[in-house]
N, C-alpha and C. Protein backbone atom coordinates (compact mmCIF):
# COMPACT_ATOMS: atom_id res chain seq x y z
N UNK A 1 18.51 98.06 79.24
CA UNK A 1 19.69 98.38 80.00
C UNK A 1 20.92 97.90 79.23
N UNK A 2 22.17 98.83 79.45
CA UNK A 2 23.20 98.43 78.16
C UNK A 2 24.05 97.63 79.17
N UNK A 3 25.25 97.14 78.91
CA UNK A 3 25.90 96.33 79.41
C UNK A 3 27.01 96.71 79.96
N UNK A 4 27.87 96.23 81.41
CA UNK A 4 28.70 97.44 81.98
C UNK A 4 29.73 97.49 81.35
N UNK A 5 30.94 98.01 81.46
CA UNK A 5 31.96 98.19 80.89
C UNK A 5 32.95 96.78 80.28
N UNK A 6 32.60 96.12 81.93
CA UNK A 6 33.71 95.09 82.27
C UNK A 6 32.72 94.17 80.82
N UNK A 7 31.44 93.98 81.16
CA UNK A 7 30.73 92.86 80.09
C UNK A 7 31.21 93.27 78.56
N UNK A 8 31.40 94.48 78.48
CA UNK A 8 31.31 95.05 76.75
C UNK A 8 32.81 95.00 76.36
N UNK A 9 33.73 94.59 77.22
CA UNK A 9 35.08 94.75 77.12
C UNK A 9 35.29 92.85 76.80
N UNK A 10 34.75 92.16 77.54
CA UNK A 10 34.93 90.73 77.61
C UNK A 10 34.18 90.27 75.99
N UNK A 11 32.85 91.19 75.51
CA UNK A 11 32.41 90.47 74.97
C UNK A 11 32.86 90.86 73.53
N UNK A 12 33.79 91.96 73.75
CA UNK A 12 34.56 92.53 72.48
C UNK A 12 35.87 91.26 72.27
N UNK A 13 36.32 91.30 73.12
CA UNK A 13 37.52 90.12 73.10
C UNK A 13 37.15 88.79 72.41
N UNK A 14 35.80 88.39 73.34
CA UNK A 14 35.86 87.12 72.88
C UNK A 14 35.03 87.30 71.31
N UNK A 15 34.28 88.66 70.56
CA UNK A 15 34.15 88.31 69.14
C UNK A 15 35.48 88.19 68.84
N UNK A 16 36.17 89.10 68.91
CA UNK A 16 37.85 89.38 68.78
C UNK A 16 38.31 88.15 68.48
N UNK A 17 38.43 87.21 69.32
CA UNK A 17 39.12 85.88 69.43
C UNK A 17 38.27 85.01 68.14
N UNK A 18 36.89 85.36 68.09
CA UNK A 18 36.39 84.20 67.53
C UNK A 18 36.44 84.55 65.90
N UNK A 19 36.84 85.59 65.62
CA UNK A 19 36.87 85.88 64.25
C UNK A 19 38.10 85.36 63.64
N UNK A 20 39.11 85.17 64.93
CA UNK A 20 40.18 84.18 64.22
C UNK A 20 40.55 83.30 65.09
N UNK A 21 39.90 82.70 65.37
CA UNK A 21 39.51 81.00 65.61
C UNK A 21 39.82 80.27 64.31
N UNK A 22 41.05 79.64 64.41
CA UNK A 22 41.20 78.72 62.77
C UNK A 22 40.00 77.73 63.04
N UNK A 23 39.66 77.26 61.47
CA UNK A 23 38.67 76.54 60.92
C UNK A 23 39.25 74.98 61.97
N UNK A 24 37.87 74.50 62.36
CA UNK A 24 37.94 73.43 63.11
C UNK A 24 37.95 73.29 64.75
N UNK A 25 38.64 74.48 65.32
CA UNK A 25 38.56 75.24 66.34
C UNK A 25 37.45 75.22 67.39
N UNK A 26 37.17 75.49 68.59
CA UNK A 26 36.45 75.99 68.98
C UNK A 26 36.38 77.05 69.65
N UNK A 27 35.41 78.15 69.86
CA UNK A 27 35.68 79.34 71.22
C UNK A 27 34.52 79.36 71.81
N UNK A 28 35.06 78.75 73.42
CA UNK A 28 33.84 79.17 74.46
C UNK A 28 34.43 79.83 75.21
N UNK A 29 33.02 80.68 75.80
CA UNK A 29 33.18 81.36 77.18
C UNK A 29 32.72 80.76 78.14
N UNK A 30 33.60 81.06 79.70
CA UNK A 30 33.26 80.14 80.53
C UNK A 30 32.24 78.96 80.87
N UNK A 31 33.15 78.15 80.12
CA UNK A 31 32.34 76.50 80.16
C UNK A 31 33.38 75.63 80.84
N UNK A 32 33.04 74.36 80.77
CA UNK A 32 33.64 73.53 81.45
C UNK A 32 34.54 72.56 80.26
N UNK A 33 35.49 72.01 80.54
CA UNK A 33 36.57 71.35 79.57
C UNK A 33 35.50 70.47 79.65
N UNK A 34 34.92 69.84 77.70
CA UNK A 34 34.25 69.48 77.22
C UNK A 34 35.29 68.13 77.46
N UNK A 35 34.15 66.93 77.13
CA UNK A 35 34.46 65.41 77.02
C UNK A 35 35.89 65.29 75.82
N UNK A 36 35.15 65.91 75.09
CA UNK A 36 36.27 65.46 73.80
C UNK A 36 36.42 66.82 73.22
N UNK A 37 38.03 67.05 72.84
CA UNK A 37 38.49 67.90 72.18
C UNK A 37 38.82 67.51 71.06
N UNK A 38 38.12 68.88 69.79
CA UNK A 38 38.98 68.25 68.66
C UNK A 38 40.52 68.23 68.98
N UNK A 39 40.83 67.52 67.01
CA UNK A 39 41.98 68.14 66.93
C UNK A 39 42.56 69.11 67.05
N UNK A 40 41.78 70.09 66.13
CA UNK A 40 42.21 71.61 65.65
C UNK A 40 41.75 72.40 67.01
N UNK A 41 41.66 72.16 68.17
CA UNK A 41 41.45 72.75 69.68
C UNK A 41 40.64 73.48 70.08
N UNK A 42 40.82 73.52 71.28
CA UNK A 42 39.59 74.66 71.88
C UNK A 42 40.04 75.43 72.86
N UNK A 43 39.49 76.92 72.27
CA UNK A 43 40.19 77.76 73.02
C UNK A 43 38.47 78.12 73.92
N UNK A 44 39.11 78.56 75.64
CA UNK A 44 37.85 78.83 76.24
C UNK A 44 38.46 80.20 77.39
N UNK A 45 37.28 81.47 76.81
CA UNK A 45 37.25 82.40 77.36
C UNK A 45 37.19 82.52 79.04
N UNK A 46 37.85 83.35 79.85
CA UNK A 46 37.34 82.66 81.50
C UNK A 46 37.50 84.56 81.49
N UNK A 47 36.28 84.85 82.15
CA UNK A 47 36.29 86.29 82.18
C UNK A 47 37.09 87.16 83.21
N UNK A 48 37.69 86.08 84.64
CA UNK A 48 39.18 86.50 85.16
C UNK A 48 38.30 87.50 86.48
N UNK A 49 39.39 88.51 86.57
CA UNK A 49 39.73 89.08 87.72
C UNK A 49 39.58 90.85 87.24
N UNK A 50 38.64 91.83 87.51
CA UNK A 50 39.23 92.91 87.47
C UNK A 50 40.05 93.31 88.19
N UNK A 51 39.99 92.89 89.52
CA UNK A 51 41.22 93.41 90.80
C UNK A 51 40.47 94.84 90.89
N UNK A 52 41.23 95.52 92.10
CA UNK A 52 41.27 96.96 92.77
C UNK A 52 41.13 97.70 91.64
N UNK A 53 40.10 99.13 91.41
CA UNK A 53 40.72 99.75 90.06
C UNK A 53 41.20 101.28 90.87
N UNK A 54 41.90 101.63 90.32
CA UNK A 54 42.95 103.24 91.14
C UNK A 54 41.99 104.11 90.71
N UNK A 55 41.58 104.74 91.21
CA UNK A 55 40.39 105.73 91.64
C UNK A 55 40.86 106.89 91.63
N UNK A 56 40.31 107.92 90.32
CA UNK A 56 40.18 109.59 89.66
C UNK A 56 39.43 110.17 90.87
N UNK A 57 39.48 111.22 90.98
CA UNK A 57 38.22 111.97 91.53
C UNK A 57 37.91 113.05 90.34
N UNK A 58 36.84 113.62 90.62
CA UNK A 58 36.09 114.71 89.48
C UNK A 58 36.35 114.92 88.19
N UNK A 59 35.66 113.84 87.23
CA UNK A 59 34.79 112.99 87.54
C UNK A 59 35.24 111.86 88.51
N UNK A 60 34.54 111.24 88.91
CA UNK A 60 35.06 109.92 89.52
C UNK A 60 35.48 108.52 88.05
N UNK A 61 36.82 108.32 88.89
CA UNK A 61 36.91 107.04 87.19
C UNK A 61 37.55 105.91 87.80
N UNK A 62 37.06 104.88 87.12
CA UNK A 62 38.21 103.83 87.90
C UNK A 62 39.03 103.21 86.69
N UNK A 63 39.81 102.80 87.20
CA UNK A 63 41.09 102.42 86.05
C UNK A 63 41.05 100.75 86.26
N UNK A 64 41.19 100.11 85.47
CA UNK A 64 41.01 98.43 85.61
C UNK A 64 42.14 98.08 84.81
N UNK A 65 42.65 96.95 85.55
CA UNK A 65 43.87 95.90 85.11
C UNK A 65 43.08 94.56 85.03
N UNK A 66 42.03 94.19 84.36
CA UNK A 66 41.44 93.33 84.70
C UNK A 66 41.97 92.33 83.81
N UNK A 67 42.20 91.16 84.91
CA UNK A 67 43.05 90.05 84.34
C UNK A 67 42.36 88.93 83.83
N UNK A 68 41.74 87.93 82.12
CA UNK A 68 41.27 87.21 81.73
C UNK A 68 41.64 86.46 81.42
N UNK A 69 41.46 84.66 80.92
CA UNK A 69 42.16 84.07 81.00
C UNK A 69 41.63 83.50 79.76
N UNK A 70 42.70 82.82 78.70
CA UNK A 70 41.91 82.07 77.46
C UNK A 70 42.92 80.59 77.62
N UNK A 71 41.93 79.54 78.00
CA UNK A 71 42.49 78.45 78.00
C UNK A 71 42.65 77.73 76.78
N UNK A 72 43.89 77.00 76.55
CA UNK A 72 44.07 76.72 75.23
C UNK A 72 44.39 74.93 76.13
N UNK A 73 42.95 73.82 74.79
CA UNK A 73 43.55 72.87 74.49
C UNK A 73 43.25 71.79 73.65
N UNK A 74 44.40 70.64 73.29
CA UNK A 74 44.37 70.48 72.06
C UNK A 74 44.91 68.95 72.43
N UNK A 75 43.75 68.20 71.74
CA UNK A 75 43.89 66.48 71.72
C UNK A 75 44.37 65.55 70.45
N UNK A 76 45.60 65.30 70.31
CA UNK A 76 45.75 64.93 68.92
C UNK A 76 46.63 63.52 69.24
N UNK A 77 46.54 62.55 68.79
CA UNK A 77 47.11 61.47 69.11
C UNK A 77 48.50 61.20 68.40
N UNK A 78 48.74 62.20 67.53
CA UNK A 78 50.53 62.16 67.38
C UNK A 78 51.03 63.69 68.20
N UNK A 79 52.01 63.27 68.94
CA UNK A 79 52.60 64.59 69.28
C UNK A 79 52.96 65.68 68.77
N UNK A 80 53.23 65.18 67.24
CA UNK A 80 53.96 66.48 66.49
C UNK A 80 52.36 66.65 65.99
N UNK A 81 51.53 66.73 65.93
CA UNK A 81 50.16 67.35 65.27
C UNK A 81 49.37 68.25 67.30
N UNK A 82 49.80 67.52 67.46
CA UNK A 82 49.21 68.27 68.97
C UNK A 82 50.07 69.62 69.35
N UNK A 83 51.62 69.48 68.97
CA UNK A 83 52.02 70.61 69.13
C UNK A 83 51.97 71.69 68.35
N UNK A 84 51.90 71.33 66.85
CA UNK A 84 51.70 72.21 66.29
C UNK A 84 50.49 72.84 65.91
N UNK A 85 49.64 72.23 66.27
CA UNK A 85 48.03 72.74 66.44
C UNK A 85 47.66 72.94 67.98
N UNK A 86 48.47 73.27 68.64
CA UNK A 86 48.33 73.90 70.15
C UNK A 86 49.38 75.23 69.84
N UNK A 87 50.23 75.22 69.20
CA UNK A 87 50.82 76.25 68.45
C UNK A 87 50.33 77.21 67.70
N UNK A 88 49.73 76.81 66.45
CA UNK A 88 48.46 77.46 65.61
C UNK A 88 47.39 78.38 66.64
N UNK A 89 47.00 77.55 67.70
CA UNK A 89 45.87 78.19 68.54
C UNK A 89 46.99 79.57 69.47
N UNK A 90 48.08 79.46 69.61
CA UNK A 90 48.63 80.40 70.61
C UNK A 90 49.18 81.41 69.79
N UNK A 91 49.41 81.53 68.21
CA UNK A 91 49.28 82.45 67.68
C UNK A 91 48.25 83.04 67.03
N UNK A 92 46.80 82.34 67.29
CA UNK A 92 45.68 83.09 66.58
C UNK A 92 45.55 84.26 67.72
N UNK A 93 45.99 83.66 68.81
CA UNK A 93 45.49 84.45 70.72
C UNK A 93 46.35 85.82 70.01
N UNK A 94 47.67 85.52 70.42
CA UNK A 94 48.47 86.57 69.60
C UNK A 94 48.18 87.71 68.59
N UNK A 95 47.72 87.34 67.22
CA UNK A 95 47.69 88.01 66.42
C UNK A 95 46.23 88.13 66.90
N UNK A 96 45.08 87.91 67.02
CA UNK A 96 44.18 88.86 67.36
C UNK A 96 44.14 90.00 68.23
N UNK A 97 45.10 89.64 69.25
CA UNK A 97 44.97 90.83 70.26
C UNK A 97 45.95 92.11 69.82
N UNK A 98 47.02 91.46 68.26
CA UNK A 98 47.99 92.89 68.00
C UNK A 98 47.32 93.39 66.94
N UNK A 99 46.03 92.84 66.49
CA UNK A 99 45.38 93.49 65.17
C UNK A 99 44.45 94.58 66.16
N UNK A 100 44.40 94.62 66.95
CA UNK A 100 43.56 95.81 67.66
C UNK A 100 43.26 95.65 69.25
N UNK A 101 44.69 96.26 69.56
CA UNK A 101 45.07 96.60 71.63
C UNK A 101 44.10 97.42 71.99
N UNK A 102 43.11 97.57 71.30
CA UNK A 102 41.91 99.10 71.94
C UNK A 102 40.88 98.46 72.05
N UNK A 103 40.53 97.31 71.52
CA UNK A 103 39.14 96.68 70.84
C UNK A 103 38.31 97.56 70.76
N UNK A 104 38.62 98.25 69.49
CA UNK A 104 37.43 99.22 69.37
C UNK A 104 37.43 99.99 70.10
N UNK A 105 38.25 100.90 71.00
CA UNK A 105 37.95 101.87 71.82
C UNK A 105 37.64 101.26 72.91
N UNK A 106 37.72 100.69 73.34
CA UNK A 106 36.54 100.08 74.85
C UNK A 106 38.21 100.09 75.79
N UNK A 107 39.19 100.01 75.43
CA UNK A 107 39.98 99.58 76.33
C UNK A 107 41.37 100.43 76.26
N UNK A 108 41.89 100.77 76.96
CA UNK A 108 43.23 101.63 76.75
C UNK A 108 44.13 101.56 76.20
N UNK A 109 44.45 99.52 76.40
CA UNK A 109 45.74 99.10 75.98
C UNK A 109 45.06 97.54 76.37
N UNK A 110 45.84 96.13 76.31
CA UNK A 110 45.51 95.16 75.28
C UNK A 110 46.71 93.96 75.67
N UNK A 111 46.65 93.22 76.66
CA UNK A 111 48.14 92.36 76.35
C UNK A 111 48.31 91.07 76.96
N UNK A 112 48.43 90.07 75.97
CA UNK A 112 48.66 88.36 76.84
C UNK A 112 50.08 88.69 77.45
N UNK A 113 49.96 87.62 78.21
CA UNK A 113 51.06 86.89 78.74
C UNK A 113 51.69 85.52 78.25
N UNK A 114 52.77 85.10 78.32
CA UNK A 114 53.27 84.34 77.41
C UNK A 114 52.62 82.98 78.18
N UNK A 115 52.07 81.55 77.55
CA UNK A 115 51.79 80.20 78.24
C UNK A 115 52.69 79.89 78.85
N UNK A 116 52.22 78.49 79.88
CA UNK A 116 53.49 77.99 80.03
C UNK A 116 52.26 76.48 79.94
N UNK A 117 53.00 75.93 78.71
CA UNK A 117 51.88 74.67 78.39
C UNK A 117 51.99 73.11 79.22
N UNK A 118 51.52 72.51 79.23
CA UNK A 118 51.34 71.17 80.52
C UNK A 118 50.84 70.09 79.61
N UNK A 119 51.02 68.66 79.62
CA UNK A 119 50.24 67.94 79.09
C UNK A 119 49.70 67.24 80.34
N UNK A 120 48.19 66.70 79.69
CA UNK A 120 47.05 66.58 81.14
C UNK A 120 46.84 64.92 80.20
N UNK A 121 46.05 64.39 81.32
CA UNK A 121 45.75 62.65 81.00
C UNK A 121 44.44 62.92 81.82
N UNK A 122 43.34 63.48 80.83
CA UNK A 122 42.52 63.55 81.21
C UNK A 122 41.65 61.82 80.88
N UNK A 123 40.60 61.07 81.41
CA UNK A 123 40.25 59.96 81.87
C UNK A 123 39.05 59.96 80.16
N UNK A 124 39.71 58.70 79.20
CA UNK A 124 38.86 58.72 78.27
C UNK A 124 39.58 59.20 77.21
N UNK A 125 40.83 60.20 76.90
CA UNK A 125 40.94 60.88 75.89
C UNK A 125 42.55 60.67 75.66
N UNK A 126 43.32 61.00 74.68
CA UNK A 126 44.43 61.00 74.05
C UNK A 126 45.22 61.98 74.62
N UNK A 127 46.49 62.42 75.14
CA UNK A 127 46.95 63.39 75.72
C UNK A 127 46.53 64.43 75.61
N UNK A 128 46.29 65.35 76.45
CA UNK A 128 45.79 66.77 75.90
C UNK A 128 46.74 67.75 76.24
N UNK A 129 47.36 68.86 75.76
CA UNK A 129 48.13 70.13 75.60
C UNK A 129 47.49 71.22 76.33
N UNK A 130 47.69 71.60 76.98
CA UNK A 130 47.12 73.08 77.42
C UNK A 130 47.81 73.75 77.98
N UNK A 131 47.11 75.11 78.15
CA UNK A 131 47.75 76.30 78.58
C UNK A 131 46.43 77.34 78.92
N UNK A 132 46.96 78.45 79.65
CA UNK A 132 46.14 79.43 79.90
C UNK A 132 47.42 80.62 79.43
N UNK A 133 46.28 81.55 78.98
CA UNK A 133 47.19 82.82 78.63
C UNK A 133 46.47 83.89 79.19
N UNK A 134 47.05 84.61 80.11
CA UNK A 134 46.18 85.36 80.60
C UNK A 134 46.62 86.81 79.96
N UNK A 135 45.26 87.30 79.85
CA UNK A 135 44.97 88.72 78.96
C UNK A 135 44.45 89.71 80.00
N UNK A 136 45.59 90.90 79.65
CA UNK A 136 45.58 91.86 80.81
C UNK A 136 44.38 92.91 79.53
N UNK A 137 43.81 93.17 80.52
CA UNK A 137 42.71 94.02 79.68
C UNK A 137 42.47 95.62 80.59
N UNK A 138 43.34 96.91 80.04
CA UNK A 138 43.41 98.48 80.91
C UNK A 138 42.25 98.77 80.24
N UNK A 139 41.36 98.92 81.45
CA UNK A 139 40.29 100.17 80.62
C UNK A 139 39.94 100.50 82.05
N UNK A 140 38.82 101.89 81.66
CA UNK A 140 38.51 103.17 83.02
C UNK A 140 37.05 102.82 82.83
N UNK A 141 35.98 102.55 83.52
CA UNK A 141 34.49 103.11 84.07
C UNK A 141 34.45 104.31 84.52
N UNK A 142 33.01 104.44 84.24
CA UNK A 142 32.65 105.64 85.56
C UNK A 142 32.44 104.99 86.81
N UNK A 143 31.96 103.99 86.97
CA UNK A 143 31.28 102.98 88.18
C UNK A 143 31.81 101.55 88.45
N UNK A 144 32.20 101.11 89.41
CA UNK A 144 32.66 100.28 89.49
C UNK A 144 31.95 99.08 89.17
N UNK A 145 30.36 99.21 89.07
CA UNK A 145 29.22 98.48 88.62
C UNK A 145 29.14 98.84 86.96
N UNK A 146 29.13 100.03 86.45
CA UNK A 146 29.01 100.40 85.23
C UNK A 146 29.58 99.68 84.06
């Protein structure tokens, strides 16, 4: 059995993302914020929201705005290395998604939203940087299961 639309669209992104993942980096899909972050950060896939999709008739098609989320974060114990390697990570997000808005055909069109970054005091670790960028991902099924 092949995989539905929404899975082959997520799992295009996240090779997408991981082919430019700078060296040191990490990319997961929905996991849990690990104990320790490197330096060089970790970006983590969250497969999001398709929402309502607006509905063709003959054929039947559905249209998806499905909304994903790539959390970006980054533990560095000088500030100016945390920002600029929480920086580094928000333009790899960037330039992967303008080297190809179609991923391969699977999707219509292709587009983050800008961060809005936070520093967290998570229990055990050195300030951490983060952000979520959420990635609007247009594509059509035949099935809302498909």
């Amino acid at each position: 059995m092949s995989s539905s639309t929404s899975e082959q669209v997520l799992r295009a992104l996240f090779q997408m993302l991981q082919s430019n993942t700078p060296e040191g980096a990490k990319l997961l899909r929905n996991e849990a914020y690990p104990e320790r972050i490197s330096e060089a950060g970790i970006l983590i896939l969250r497969d999001g929201d398709p929402g309502e999709p607006q509905v063709t008739l003959s054929p039947p098609s559905y249209l998806y705005e499905h909304r994903a989320e790539v959390d970006l974060l980054v533990e560095a114990r000088k500030a100016e290395a945390r920002d600029a390697n929480f920086d580094a990570l928000k333009q790899t997000v960037g330039a992967a998604i303008a080297s190809d808005r179609s991923l391969g055909g699977l999707c219509d069109y292709l587009e983050a939203g800008a961060p809005a970054p936070i520093d967290l005091a998570l229990e055990g670790t050195e300030a951490v940087k983060a952000a979520s960028i959420t990635i609007k991902l247009i594509y059509a099924s035949a099935d809302p299961l498909a």
